[in-house]
Protein backbone atom coordinates (compact mmCIF):
# COMPACT_ATOMS: atom_id res chain seq x y z
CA UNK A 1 164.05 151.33 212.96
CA UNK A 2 162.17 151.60 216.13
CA UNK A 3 159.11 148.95 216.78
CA UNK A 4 156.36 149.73 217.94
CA UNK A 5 154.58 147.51 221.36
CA UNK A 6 151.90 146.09 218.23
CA UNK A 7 154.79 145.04 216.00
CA UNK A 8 156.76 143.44 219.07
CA UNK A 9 153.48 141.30 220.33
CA UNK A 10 152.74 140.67 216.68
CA UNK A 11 157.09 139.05 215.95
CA UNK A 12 156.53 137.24 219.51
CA UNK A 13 153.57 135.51 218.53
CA UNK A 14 154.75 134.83 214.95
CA UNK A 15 158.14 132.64 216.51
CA UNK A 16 155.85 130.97 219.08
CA UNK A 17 153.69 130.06 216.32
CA UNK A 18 156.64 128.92 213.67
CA UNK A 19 158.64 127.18 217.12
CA UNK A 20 155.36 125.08 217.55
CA UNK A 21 155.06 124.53 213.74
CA UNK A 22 159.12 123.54 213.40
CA UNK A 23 158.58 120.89 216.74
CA UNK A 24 155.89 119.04 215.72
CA UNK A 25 157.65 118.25 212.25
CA UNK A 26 161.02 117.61 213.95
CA UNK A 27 160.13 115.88 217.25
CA UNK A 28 158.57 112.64 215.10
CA UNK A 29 161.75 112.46 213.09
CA UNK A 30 163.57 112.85 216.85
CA UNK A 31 161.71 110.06 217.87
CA UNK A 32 162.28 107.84 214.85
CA UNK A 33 166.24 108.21 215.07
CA UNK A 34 165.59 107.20 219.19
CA UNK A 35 164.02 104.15 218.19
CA UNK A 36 166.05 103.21 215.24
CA UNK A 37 169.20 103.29 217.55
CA UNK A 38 167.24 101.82 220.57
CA UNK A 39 167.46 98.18 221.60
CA UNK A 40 164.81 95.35 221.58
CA UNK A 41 164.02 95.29 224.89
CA UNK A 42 162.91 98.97 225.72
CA UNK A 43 161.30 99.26 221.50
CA UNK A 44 159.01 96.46 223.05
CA UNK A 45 158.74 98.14 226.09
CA UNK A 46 157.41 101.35 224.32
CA UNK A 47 160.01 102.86 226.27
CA UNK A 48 161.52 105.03 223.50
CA UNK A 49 160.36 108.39 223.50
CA UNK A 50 162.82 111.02 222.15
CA UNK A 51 166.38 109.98 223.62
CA UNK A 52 167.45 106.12 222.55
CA UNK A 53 168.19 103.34 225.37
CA UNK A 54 170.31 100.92 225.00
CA UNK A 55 172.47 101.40 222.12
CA UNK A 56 172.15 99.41 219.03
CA UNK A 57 172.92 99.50 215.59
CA UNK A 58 171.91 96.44 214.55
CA UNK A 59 169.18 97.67 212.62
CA UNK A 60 170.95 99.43 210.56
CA UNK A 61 173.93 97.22 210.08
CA UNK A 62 170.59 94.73 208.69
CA UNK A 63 169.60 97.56 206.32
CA UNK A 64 172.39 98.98 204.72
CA UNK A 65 173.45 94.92 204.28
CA UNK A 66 170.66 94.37 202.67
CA UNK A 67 170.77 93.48 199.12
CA UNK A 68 167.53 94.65 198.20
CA UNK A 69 168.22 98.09 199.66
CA UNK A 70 171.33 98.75 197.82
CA UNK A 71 169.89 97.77 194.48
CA UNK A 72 166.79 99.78 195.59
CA UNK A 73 169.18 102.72 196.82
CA UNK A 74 170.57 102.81 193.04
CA UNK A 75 167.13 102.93 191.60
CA UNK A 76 166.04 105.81 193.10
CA UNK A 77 169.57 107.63 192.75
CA UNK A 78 169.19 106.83 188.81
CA UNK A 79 165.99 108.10 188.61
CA UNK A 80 166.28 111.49 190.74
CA UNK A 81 169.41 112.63 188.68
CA UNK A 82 168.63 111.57 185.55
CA UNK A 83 164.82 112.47 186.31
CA UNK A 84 165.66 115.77 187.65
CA UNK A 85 167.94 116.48 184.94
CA UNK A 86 165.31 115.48 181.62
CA UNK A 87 162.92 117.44 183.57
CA UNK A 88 164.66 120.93 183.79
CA UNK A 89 166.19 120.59 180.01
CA UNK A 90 162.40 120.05 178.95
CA UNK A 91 160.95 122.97 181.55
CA UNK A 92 163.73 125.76 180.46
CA UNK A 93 163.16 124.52 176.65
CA UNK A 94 159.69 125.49 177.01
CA UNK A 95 159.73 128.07 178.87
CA UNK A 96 162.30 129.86 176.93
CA UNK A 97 159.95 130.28 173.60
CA UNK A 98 156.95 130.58 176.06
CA UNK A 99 158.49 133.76 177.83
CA UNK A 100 158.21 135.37 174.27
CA UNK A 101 155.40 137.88 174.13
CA UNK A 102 155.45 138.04 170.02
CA UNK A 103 155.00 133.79 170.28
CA UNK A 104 152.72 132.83 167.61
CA UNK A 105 149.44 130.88 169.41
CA UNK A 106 151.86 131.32 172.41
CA UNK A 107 148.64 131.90 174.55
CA UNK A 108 147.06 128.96 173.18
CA UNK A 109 150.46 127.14 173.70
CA UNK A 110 150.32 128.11 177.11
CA UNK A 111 146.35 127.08 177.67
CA UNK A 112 147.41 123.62 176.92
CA UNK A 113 149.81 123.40 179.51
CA UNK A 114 147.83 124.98 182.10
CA UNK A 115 144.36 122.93 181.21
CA UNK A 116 146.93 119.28 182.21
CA UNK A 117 147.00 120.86 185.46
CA UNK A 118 143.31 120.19 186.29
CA UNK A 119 143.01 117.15 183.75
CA UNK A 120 144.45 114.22 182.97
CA UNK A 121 143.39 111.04 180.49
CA UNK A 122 142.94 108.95 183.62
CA UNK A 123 144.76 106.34 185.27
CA UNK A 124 144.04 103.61 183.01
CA UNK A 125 144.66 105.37 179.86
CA UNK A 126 148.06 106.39 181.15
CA UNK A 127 148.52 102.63 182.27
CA UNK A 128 148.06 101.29 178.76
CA UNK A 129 150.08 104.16 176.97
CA UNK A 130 152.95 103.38 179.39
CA UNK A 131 152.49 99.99 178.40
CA UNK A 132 152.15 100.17 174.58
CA UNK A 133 155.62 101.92 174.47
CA UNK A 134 157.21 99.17 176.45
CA UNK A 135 158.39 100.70 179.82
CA UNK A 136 156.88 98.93 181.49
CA UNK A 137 159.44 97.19 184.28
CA UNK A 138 162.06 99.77 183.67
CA UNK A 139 163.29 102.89 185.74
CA UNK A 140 162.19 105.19 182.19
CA UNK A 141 158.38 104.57 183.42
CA UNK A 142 158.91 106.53 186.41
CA UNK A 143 161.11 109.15 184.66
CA UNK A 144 159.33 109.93 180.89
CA UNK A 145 154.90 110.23 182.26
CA UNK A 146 156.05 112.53 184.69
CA UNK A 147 158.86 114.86 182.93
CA UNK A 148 157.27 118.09 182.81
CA UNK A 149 155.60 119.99 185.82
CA UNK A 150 153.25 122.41 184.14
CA UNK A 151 153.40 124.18 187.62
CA UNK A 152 157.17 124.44 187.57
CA UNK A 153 157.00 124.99 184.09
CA UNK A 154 154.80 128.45 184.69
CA UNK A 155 157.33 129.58 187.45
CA UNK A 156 160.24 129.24 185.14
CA UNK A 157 158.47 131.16 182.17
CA UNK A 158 157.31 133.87 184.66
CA UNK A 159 161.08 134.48 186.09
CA UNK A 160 162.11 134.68 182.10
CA UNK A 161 159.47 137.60 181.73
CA UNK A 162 160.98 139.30 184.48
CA UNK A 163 164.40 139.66 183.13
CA UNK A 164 165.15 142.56 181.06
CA UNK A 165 164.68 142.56 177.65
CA UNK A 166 167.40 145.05 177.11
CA UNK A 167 169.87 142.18 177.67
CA UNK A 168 168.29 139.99 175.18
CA UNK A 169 168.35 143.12 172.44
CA UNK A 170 172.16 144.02 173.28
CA UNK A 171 172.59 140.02 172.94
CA UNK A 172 170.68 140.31 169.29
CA UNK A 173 172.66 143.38 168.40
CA UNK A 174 175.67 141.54 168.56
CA UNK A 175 174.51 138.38 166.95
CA UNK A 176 173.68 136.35 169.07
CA UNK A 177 171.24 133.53 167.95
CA UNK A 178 168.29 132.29 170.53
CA UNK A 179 170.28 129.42 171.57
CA UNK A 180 173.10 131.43 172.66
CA UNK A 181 171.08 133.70 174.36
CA UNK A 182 169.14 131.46 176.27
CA UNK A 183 172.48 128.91 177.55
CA UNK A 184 174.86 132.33 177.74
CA UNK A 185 172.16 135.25 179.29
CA UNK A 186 169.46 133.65 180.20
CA UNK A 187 170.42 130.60 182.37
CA UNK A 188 172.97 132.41 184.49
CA UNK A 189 170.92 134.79 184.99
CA UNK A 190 168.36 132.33 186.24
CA UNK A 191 170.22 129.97 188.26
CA UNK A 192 168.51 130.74 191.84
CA UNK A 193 165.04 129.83 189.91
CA UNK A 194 166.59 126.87 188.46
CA UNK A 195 168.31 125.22 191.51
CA UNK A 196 165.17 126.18 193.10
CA UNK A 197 163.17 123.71 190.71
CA UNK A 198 165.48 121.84 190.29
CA UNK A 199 164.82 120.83 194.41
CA UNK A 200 161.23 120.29 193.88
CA UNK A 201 162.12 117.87 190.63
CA UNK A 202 164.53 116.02 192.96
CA UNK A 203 162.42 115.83 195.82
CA UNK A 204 159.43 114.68 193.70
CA UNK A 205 161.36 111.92 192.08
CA UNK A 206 163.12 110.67 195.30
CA UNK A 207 159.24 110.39 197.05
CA UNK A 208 157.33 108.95 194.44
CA UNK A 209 156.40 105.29 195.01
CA UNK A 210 152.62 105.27 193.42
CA UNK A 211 154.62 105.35 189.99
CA UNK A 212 156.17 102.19 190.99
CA UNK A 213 153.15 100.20 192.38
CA UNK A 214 151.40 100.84 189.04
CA UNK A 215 154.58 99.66 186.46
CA UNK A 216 157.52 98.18 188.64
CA UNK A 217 156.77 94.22 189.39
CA UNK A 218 160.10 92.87 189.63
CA UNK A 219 162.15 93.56 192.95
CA UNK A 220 165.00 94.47 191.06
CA UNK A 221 163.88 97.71 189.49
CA UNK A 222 162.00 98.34 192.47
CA UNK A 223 162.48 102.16 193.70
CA UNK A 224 163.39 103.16 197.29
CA UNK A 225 160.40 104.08 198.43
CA UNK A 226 158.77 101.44 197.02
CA UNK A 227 161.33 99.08 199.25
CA UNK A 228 160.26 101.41 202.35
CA UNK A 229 156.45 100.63 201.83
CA UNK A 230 156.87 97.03 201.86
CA UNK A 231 158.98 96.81 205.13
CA UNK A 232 156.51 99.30 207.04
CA UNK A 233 153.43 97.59 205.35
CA UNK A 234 154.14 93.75 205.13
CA UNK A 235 154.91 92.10 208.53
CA UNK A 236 156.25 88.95 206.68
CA UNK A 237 159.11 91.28 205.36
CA UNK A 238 159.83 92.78 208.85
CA UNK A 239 160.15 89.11 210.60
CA UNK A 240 161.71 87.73 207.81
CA UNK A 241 164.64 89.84 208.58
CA UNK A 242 164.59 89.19 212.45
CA UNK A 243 165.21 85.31 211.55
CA UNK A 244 168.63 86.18 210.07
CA UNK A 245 171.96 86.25 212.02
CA UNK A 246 171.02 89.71 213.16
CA UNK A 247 170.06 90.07 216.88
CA UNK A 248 168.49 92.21 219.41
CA UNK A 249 166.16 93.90 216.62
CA UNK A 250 162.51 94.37 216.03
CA UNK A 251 160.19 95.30 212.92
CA UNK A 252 159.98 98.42 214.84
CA UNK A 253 163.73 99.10 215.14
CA UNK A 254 164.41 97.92 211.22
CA UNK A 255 161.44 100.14 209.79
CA UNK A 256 162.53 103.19 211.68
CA UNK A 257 166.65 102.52 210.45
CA UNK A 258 165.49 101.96 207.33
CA UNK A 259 163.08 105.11 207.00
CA UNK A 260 166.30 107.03 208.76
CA UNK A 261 168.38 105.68 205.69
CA UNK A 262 165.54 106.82 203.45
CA UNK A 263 165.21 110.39 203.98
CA UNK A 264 168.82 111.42 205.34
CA UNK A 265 170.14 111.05 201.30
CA UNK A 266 168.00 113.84 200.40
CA UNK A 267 168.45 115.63 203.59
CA UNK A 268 171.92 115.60 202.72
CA UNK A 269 171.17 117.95 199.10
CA UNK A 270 169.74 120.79 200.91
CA UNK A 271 172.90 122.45 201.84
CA UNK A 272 174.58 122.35 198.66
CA UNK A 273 171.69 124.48 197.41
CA UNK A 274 170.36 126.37 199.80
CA UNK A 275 171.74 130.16 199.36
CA UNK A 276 170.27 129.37 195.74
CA UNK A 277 167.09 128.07 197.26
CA UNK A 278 166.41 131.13 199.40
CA UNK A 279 167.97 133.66 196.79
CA UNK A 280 165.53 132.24 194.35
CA UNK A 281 162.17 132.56 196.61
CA UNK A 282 163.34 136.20 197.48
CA UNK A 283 163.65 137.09 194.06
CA UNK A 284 160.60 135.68 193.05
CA UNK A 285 158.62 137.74 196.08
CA UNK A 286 160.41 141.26 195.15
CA UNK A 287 159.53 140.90 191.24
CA UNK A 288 155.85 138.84 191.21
């Protein structure tokens, strides 16, 4: 297929546009890594652009040593797998009998989902309900409020629609009861949509930290990102670390190794999933 000079301008301008886009999200986590392996001397300096100077991995020899950050590393792994995984059972469980057009009140079913997407009981309220069931100072508090993503929810019910029915009345013919139908037709048939969800649900759960400053007050249950906030927030916690047998390190230095450690975990997920991740937003452009 032959462009034509319109279509050419119009591709040039869309990479400049997406290169620009792409560097000013990657050149801040470029500059991060050059300061995080940088030592004291030029981080003081402000000498530490995009390239590090003077080699040192101090920082994150002080990090990944750190008690704290291991037991807060474990937190946050608990909670994104066993988050992720509550919150897709509960999504594909109702959006299986949501999907169904002869649903009774299924519309009115659906209503209430979609109305807890512009309104909530409040802060407070959900405060005291999380404290009246006692979860309070446990990992389930930032697992159980948050389970269900109407959003997520919708997009899963919508990719249901879109299957045939014709499988799920060959299925019936044969006798095939609705659980069977949905763990045997429906979920393979799904699984680009799901991993795709299933990323969001991860990435949700490994970034949340407001969760935490409302019902986590003892260090021990205290979430990654939670233990990120702290260092980059409190100075105490930054030169509390410097007066340990580590040397030639700054806040600086241990706030960008630690954010390094932070993110590159989840980094790490994306290829595992990614034919499914792009498989999944294809279909879901070609079928609405």
């Amino acid at each position: 297929m032959i462009r034509t000079k319109g279509e050419n301008w119009f591709a040039v301008f869309n990479v400049a546009i997406l290169s620009l886009v792409s560097l000013s999200m990657i050149l801040p986590f470029i500059h991060i890594a050059a300061k995080s392996l940088s030592s004291e001397a030029y981080v003081l300096a402000k000498d530490v652009i995009l390239w590090p100077k003077g080699l040192n991995l101090e920082s994150y020899r002080y990090v990944l040593t750190n008690k704290q950050f291991f037991d807060s590393f474990t937190n946050s792994v608990f909670i994104t797998v066993v988050g992720t995984a509550i919150s897709m059972l509960l999504t594909v469980l109702a959006a299986y009998p949501l999907s169904k057009r002869n649903l009774p009140y299924g519309r009115g079913l659906m209503l209430l989902f979609v109305i807890t997407m512009f309104f909530s009981g409040g802060l407070i309220p959900t405060y005291l309900v999380v404290k009246e069931v006692g979860l309070l100072n446990t990992l389930w508090s930032l697992i159980l409020p948050g389970a269900l993503a109407p959003f997520n929810l919708i997009l899963i019910r919508n990719f249901f629609l879109s299957l045939p029915e014709t499988l799920e009345e060959s299925a019936r013919i044969d006798g095939a009861s609705n659980w069977r139908i949905l763990w045997s037709l429906y979920i393979p048939l799904s699984m680009p949509a799901l991993a795709t969800i299933s990323m969001f649900y991860a990435v949700g759960y490994w970034n949340s930290f407001f969760q935490a400053m409302m019902y986590i007050t003892e260090r021990r249950w205290m979430p990654l990102q939670m233990f990120l906030l702290q260092l980059v927030t409190d100075e105490r916690t930054a030169d509390t670390a410097i007066l340990d047998v580590f040397r030639d390190i700054t806040p600086e230095t241990i706030r960008a190794a630690a954010i390094l450690c932070v993110v590159i975990p989840i980094l790490c997920v994306y290829p595992f999933i990614q034919k499914y991740f792009v498989k999944g937003v294809m279909l879901g452009a070609v079928k609405g």
